[in-house]
Protein backbone atom coordinates (compact mmCIF):
# COMPACT_ATOMS: atom_id res chain seq x y z
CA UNK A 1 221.87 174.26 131.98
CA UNK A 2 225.30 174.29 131.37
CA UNK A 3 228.11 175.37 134.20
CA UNK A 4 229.62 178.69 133.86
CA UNK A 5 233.22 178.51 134.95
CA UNK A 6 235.82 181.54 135.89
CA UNK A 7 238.99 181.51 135.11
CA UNK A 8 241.44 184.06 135.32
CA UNK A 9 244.22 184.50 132.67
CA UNK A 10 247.25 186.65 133.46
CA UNK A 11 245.39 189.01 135.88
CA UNK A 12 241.98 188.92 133.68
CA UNK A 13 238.83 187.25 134.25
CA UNK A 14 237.59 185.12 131.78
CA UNK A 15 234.10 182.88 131.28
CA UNK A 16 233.72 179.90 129.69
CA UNK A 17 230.48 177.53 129.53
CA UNK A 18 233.29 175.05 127.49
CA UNK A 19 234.84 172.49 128.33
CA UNK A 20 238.54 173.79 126.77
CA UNK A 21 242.08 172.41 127.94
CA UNK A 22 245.08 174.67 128.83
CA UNK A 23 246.00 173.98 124.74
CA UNK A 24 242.92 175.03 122.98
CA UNK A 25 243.08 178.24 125.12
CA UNK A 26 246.82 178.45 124.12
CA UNK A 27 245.96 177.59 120.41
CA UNK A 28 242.59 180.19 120.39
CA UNK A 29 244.81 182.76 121.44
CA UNK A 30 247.81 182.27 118.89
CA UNK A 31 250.75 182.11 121.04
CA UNK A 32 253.53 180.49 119.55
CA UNK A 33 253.89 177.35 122.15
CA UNK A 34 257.82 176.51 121.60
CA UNK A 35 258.09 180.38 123.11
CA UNK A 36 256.20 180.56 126.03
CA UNK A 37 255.78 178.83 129.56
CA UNK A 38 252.64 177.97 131.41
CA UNK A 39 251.80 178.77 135.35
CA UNK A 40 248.71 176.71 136.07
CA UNK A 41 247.66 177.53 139.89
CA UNK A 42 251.02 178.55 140.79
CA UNK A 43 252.54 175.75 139.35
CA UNK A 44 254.96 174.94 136.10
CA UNK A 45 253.25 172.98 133.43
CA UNK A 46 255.01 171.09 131.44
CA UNK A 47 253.75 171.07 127.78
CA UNK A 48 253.39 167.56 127.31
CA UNK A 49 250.22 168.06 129.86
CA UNK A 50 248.39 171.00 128.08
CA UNK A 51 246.16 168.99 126.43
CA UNK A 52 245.16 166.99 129.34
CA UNK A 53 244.52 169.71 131.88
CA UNK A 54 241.01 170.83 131.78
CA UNK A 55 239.75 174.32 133.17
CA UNK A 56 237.84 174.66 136.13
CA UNK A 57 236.25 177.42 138.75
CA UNK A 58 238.54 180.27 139.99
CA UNK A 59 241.56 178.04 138.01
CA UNK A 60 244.53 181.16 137.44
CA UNK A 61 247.04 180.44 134.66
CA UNK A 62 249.60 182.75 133.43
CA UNK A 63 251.10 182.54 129.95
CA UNK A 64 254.96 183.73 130.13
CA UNK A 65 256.29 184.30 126.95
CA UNK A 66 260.39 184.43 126.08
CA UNK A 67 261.86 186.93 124.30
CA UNK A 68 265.52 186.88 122.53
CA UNK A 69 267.00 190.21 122.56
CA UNK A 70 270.49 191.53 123.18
């Protein structure tokens, strides 16, 4: 039986029986990577880790993105 994992995503709780890394669940969602940053337990991660970081249990990432204006 496989694991069922919770993970929250900017304030929303998510489920996965996956094994996905911080990029697939960047990539499944469609942000545009060059424009955001990533908060991974209440740390910065830098990109070149994204694909390398696995999701676990109670694991809370936020997904900043940047916006040009003026």
């Amino acid at each position: 039986m496989k694991e069922t994992k919770k993970f929250f995503l900017n304030g929303e709780e998510f489920f996965s029986t996956k094994v996905i890394t911080l990029l697939e669940i960047i990539n499944y969602l469609n942000y545009n990577s060059s424009l955001l940053v990533l908060e991974y337990n209440h740390f910065i991660c830098p990109k070149e880790r994204w694909d390398t970081i696995f999701i676990n249990d109670k694991d809370k990432i936020e997904i900043v993105t940047i916006v040009g204006g003026g």
